[in-house]
C-alpha atoms as a PDB file:
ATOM      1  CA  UNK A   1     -14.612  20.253   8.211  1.00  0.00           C
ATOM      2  CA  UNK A   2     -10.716  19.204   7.880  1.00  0.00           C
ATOM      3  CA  UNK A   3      -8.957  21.241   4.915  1.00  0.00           C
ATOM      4  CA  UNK A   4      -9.041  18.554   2.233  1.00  0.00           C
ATOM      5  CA  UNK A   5      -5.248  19.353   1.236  1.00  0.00           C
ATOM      6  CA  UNK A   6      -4.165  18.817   5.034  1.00  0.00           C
ATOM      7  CA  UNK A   7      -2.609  15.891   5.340  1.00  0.00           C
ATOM      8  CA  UNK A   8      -1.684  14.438   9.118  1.00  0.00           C
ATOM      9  CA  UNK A   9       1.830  13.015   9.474  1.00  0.00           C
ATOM     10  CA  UNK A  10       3.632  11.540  11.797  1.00  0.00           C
ATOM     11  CA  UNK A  11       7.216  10.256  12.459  1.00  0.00           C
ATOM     12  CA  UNK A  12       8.742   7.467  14.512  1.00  0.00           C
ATOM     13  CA  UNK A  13      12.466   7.259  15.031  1.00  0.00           C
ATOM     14  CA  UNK A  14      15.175  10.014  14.718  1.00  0.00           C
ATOM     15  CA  UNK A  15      17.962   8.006  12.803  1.00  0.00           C
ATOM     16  CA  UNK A  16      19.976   9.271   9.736  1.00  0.00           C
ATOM     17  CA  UNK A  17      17.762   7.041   7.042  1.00  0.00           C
ATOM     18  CA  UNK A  18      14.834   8.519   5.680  1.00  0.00           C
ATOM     19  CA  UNK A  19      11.847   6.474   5.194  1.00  0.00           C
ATOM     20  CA  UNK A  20       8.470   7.351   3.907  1.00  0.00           C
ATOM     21  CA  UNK A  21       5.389   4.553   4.490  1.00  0.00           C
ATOM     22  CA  UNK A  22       2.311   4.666   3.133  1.00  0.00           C
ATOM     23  CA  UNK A  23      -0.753   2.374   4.855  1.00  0.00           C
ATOM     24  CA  UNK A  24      -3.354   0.656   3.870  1.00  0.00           C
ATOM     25  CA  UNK A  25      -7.104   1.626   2.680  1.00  0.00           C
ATOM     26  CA  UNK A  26      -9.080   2.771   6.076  1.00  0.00           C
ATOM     27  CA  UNK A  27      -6.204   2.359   7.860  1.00  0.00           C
ATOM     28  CA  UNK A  28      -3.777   5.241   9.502  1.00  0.00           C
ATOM     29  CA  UNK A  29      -0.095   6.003  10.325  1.00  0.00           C
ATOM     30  CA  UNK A  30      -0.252   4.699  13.485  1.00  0.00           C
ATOM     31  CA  UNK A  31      -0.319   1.025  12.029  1.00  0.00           C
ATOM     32  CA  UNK A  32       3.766   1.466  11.144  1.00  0.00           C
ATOM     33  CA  UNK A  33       4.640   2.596  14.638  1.00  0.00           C
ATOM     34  CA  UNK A  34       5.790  -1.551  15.660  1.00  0.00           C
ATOM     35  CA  UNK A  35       7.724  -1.655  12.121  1.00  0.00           C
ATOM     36  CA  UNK A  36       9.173   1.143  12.501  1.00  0.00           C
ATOM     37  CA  UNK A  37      10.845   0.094  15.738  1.00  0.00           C
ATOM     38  CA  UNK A  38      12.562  -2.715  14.272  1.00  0.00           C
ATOM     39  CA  UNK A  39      13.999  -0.758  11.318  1.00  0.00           C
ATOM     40  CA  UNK A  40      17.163   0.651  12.930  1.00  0.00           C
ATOM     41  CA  UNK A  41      19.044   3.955  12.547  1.00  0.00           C
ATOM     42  CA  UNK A  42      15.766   5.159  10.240  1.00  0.00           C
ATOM     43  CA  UNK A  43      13.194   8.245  10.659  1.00  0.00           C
ATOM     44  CA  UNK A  44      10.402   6.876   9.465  1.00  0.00           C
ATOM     45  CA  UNK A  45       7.546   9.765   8.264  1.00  0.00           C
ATOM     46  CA  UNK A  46       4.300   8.275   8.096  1.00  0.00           C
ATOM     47  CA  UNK A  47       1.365  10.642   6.770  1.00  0.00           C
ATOM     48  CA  UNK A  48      -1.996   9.657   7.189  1.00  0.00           C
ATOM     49  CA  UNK A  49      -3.513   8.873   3.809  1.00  0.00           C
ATOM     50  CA  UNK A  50      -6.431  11.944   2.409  1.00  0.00           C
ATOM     51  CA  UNK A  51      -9.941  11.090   4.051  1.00  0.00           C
ATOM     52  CA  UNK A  52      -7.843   8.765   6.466  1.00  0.00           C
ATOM     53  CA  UNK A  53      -7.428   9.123  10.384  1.00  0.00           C
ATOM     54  CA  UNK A  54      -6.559  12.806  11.087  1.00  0.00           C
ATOM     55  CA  UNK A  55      -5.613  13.941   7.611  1.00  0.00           C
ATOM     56  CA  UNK A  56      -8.882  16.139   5.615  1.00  0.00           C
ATOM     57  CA  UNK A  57     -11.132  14.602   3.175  1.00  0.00           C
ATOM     58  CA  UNK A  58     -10.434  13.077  -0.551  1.00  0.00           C
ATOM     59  CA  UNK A  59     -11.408  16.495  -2.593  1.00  0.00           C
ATOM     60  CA  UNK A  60     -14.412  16.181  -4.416  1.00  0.00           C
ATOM     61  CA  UNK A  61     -15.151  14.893  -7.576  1.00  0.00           C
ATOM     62  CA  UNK A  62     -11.035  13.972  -7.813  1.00  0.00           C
ATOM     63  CA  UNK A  63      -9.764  10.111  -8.569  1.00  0.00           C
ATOM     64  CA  UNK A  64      -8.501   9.044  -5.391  1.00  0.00           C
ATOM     65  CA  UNK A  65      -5.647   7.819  -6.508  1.00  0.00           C
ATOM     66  CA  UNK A  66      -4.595  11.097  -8.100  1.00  0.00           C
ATOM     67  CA  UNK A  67      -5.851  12.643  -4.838  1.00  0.00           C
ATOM     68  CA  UNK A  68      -3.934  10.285  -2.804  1.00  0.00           C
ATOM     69  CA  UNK A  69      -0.514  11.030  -4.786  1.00  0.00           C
ATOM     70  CA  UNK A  70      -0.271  14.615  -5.244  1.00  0.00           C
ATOM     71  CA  UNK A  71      -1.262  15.001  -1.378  1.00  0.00           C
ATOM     72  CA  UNK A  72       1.919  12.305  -0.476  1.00  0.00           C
ATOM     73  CA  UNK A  73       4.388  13.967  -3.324  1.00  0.00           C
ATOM     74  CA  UNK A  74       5.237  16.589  -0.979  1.00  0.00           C
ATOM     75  CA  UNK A  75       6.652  14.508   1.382  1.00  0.00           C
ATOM     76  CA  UNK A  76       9.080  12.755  -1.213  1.00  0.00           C
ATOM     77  CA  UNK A  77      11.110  15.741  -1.370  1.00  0.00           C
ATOM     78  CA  UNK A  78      14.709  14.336  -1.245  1.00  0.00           C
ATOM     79  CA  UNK A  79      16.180  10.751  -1.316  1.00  0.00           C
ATOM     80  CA  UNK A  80      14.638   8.467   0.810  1.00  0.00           C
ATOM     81  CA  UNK A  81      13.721   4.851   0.996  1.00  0.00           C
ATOM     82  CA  UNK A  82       9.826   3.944   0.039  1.00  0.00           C
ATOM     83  CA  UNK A  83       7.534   1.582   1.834  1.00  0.00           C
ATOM     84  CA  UNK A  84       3.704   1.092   1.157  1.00  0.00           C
ATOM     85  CA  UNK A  85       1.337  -1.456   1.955  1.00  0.00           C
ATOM     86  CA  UNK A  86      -2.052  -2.721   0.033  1.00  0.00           C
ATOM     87  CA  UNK A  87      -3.354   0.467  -1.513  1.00  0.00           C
ATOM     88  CA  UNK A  88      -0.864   2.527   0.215  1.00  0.00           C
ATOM     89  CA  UNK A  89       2.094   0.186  -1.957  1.00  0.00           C
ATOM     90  CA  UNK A  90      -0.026   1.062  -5.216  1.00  0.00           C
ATOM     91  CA  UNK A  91       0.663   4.672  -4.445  1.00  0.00           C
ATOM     92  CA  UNK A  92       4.360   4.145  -3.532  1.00  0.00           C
ATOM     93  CA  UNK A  93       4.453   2.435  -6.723  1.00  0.00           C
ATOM     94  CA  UNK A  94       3.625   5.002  -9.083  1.00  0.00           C
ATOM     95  CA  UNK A  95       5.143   7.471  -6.917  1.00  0.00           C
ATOM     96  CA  UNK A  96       8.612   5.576  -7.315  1.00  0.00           C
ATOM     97  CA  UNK A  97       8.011   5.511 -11.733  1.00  0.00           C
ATOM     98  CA  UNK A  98       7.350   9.733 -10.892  1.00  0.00           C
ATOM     99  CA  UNK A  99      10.100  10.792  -9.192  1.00  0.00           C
ATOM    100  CA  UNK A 100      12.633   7.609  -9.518  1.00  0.00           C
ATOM    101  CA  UNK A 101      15.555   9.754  -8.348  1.00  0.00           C
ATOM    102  CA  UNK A 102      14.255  10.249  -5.238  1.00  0.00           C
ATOM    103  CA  UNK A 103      13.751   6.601  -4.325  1.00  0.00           C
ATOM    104  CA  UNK A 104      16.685   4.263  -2.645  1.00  0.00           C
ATOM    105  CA  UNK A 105      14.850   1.607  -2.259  1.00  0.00           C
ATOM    106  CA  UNK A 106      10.694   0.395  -2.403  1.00  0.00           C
ATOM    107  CA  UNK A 107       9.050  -1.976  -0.093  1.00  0.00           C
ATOM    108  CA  UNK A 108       5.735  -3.260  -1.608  1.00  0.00           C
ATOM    109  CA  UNK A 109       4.070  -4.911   0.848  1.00  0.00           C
ATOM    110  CA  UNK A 110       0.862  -6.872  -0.710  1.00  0.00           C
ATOM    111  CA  UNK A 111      -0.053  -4.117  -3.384  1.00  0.00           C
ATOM    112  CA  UNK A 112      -3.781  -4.866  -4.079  1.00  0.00           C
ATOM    113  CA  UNK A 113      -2.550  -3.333  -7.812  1.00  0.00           C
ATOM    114  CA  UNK A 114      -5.327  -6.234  -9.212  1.00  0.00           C
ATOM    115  CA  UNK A 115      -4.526  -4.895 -12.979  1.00  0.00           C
ATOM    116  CA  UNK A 116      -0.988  -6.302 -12.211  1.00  0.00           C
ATOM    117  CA  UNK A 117      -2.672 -10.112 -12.163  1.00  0.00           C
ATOM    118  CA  UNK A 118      -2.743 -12.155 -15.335  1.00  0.00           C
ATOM    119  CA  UNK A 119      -6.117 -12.758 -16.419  1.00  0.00           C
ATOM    120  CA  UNK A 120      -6.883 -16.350 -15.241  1.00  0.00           C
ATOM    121  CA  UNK A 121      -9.078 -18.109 -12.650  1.00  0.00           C
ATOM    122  CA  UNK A 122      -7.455 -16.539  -9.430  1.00  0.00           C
ATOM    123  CA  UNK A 123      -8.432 -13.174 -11.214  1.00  0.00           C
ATOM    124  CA  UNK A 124     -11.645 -13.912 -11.995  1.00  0.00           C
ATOM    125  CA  UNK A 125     -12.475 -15.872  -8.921  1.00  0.00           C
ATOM    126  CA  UNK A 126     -11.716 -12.692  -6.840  1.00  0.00           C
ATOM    127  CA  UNK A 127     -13.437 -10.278  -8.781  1.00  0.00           C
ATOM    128  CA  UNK A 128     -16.611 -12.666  -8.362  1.00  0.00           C
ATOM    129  CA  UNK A 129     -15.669 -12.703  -4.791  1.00  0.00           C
ATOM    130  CA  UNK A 130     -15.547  -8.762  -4.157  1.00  0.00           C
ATOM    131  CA  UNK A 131     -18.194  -7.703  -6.537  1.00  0.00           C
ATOM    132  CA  UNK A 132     -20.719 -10.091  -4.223  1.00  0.00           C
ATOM    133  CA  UNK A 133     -19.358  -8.541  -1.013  1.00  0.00           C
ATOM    134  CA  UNK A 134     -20.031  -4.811  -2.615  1.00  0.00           C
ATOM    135  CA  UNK A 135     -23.515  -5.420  -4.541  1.00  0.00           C
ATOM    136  CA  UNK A 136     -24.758  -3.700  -1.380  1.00  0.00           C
ATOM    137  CA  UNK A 137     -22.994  -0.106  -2.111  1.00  0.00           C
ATOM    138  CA  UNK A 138     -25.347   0.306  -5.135  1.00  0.00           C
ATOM    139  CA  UNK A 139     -28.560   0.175  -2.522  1.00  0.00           C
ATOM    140  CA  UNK A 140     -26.915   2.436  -0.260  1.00  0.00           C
ATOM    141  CA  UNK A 141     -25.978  -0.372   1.971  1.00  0.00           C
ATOM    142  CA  UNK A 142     -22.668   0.698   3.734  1.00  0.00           C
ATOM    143  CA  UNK A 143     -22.404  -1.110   6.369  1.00  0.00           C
ATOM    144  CA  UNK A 144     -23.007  -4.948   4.681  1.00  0.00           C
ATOM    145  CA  UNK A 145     -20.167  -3.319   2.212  1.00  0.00           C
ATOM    146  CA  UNK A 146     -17.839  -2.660   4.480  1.00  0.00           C
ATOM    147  CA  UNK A 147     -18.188  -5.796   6.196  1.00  0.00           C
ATOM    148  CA  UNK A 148     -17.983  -7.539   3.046  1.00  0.00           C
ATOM    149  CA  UNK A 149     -14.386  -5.483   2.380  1.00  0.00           C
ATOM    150  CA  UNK A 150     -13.548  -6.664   5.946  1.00  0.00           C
ATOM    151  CA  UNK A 151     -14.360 -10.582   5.480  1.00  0.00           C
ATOM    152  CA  UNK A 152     -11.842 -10.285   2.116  1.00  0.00           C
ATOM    153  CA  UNK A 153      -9.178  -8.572   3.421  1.00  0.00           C
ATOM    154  CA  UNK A 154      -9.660  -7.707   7.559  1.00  0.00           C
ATOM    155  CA  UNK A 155      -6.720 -10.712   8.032  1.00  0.00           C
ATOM    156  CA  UNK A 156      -9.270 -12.953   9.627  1.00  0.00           C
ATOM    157  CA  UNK A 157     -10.205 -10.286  11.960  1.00  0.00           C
ATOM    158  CA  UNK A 158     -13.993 -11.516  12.692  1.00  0.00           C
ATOM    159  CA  UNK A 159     -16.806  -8.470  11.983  1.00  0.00           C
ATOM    160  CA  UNK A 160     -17.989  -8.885  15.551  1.00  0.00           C
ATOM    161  CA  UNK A 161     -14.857  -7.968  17.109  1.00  0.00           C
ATOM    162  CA  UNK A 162     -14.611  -4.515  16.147  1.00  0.00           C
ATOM    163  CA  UNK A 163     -16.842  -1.944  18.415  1.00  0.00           C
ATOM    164  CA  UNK A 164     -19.429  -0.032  16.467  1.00  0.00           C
ATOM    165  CA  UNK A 165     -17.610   3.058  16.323  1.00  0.00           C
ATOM    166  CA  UNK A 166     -15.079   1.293  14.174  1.00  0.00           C
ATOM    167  CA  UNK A 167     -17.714  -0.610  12.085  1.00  0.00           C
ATOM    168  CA  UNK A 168     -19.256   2.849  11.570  1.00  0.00           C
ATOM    169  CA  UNK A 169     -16.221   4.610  10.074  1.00  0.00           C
ATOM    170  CA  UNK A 170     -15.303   1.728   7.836  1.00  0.00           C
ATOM    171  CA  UNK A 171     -18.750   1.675   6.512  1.00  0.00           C
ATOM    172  CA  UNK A 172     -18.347   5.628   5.807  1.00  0.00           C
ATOM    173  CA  UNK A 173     -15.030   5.318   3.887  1.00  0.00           C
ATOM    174  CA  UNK A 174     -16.682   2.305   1.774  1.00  0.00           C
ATOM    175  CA  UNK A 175     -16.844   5.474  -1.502  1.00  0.00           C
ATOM    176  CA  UNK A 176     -13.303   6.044  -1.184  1.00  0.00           C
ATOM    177  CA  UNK A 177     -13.069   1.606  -1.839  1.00  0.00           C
ATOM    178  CA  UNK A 178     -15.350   2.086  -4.710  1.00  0.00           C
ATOM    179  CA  UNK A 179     -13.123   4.790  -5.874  1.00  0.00           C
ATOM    180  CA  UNK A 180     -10.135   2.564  -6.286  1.00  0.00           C
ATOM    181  CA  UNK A 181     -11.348   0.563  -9.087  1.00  0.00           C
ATOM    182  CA  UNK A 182     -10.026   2.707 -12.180  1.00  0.00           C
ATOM    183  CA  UNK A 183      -6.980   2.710 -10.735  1.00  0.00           C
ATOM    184  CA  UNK A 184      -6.555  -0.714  -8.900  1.00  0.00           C
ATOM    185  CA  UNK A 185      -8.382  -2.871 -11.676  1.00  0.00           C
ATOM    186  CA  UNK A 186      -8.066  -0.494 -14.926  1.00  0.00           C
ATOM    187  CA  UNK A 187      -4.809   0.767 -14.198  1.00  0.00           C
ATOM    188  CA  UNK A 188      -5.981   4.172 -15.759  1.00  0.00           C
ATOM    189  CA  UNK A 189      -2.915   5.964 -15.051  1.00  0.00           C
ATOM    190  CA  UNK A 190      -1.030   3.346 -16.946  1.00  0.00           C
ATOM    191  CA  UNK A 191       1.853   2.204 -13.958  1.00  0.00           C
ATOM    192  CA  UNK A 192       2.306  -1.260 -16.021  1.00  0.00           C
ATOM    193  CA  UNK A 193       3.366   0.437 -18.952  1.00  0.00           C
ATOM    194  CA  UNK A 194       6.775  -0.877 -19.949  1.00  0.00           C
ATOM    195  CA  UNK A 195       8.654   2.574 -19.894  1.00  0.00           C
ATOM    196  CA  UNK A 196       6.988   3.188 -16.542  1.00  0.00           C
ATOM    197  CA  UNK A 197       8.197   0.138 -15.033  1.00  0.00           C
ATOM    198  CA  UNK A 198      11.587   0.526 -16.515  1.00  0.00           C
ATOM    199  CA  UNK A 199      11.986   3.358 -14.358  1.00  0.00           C
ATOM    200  CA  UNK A 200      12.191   1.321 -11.123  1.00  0.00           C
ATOM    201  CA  UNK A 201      15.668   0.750 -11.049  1.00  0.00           C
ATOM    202  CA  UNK A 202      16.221   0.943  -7.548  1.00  0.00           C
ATOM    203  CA  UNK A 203      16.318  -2.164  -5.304  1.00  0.00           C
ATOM    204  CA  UNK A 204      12.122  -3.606  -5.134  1.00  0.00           C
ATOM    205  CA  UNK A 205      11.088  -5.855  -2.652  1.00  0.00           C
ATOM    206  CA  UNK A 206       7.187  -7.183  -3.176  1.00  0.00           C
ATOM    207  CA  UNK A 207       6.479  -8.878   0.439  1.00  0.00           C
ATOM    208  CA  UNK A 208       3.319 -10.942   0.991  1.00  0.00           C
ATOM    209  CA  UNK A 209       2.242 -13.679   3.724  1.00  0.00           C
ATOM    210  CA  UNK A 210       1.906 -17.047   3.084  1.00  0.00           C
ATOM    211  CA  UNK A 211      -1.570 -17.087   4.265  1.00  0.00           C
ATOM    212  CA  UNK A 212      -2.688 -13.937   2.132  1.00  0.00           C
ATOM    213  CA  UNK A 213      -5.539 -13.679  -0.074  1.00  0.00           C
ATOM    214  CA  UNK A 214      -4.468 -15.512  -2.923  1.00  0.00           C
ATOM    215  CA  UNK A 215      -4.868 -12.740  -5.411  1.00  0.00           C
ATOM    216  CA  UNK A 216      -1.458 -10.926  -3.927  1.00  0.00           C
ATOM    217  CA  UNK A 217       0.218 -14.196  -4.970  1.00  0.00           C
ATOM    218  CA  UNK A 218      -0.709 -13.255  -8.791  1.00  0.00           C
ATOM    219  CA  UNK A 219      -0.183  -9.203  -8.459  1.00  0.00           C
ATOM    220  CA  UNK A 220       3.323 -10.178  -7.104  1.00  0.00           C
ATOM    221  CA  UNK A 221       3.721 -12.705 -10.341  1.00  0.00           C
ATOM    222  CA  UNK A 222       3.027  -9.774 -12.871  1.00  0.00           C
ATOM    223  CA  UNK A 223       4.772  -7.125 -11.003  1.00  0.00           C
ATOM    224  CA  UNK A 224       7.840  -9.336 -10.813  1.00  0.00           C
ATOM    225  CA  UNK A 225       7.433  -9.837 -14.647  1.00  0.00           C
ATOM    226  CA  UNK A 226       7.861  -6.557 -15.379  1.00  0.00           C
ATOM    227  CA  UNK A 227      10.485  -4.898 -12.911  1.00  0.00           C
ATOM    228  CA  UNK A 228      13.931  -4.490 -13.781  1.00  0.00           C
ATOM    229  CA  UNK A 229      15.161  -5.555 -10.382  1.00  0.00           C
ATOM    230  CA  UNK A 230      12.821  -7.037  -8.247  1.00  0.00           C
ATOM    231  CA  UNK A 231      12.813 -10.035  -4.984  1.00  0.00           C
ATOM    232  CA  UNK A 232       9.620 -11.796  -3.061  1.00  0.00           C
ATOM    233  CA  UNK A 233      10.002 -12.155   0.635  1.00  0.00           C
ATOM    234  CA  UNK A 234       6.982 -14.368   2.160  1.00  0.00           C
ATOM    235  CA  UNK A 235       6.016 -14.458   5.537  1.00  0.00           C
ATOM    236  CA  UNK A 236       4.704 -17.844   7.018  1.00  0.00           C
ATOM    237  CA  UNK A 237       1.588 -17.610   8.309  1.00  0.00           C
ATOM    238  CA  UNK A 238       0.938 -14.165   7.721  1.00  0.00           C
ATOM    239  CA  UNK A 239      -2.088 -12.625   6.204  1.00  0.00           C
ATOM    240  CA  UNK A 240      -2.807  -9.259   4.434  1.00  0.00           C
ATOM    241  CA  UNK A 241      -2.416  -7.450   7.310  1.00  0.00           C
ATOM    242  CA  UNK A 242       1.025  -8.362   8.442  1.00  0.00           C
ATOM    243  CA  UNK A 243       2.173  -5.045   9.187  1.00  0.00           C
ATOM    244  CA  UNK A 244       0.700  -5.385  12.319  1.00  0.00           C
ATOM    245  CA  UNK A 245       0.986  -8.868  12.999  1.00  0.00           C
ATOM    246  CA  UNK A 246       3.745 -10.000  11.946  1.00  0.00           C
ATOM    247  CA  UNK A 247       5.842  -6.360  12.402  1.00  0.00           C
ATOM    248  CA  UNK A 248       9.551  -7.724  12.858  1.00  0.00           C
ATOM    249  CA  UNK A 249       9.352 -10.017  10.126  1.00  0.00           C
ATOM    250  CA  UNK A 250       8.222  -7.082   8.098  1.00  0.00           C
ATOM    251  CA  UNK A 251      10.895  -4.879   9.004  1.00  0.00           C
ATOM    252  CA  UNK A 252      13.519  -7.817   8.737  1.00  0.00           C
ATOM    253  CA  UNK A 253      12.525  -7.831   4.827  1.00  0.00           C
ATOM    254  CA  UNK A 254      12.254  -4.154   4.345  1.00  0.00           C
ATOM    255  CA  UNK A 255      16.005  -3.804   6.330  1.00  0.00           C
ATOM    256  CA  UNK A 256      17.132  -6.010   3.516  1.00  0.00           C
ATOM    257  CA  UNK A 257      16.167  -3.802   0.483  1.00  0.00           C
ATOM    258  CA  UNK A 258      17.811  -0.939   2.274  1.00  0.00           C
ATOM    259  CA  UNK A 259      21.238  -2.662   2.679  1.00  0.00           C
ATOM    260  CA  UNK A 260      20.733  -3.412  -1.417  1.00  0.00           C
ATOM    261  CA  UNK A 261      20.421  -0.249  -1.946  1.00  0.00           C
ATOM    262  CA  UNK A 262      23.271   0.941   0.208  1.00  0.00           C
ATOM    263  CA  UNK A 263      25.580  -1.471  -1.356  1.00  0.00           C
ATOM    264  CA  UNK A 264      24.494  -0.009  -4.702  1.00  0.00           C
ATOM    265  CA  UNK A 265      25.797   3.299  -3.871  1.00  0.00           C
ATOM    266  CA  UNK A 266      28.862   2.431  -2.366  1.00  0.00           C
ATOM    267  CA  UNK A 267      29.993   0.565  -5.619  1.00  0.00           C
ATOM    268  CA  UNK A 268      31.777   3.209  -7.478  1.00  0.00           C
ATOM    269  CA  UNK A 269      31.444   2.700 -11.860  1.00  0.00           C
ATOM    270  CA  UNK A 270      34.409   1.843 -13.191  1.00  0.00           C
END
């Protein structure tokens, strides 16, 4: 069994900006590699999440959320610019109101932070929509579960095109979705809390695609709301998972939160 506090990283690029991304849920590092390539003069380090692709398990009987940030923290261990997509942006998030000095700039691309959303029909419409797809977990039904998780936010990707390999590990990492709710929907480590949020005063992109689940529209609302300094990029046509599909366009918006922040430092107080 992998050591649970080994975490798999990788890095693409060799340039003089540091950049650390964080993926998705049941994704791995590997997804970055195509945004990486459009992001210039960067070294982009890209761990693989706990209990994701190479890295060891989540640790027993520890939120993964907690799990997820003290095992990244390391990694965060001078100035760099932040990047994190879906649940992977949630932890860049609360990683960036930790340890603000150490962030130039954060990238949140389609943060499923649903706690963000303001209570409404949108809300409520996709809670229905996910509690149907995961009634299954309950009766030990993985597999309908994961394929549920897959028809909300697989970016159109149909079930039947993954091989059964893949359909098997989604279906075992379907606990480590359950696990997300305190954090995700009950915000239990408090990350909206105005004197977190105040913290973010570096530059804060939130980038979404047009063709999204509509939920991201509302996290990116209440996120906005709150940030001291925050911009929306959206991608036409682009779905949740636009990190892969839509890579350049990506890395076009994240570029642009990087020059912010260099122009930032380069302005001297008066």
């Amino acid at each position: 069994m992998k050591d649970a506090a080994a975490l798999s990283v990788r890095e693409f690029g060799a340039g003089a900006e540091p950049v650390l991304a964080l993926h998705c849920g049941l994704g791995t590092s590997g997804m970055w590699k195509d945004v990486a390539a459009g992001l210039g003069d960067t070294t982009v380090t890209a761990p693989d999440l706990p209990g994701h692709g190479r890295s060891g398990p989540f640790p027993d009987g520890v939120d993964v959320h907690d799990a997820a940030c003290d095992a990244v923290r390391p990694l965060l261990d001078r100035p760099m610019h932040l990047v994190g997509h879906s649940f992977g942006a949630t932890v860049a998030l609360r990683l960036a109101q930790d340890t603000p000095a150490h962030v130039l700039s954060l990238a949140l691309i389609e943060p499923v932070f649903f706690a963000a959303a303001a209570d409404g029909p949108v809300k409520s419409a996709h809670y229905e929509r996910e509690a149907a797809h995961f009634a299954g977990f309950e009766r030990g039904d993985l597999m309908g579960t994961a394929q549920g998780f897959n028809s909300v936010w697989g970016g159109g990707a149909p079930w039947e095109s993954f091989p059964e390999r893949a359909r098997q590990l989604m279906a075992s990492q379907m606990p480590f979705v359950i696990g997300t709710e305190p954090s995700l929907w009950r915000d239990i480590h408090g990350m909206l809390h105005p004197d977190r949020m105040a913290r973010l005063s570096m530059p804060v992109s939130l980038v979404r695609g047009g063709d999204s689940v509509p939920i991201i529209a509302e996290i990116h609302h209440g996120l906005l709301s709150r940030l001291p300094h925050g911009r929306e990029a959206v991608i036409p046509g682009a779905g949740h998972m636009l990190v892969m599909t839509h890579a350049d366009d990506v890395a076009r918006q994240i570029c642009v939160t990087m020059v912010e922040a260099k122009a930032r430092s380069a302005v001297t107080p008066r």
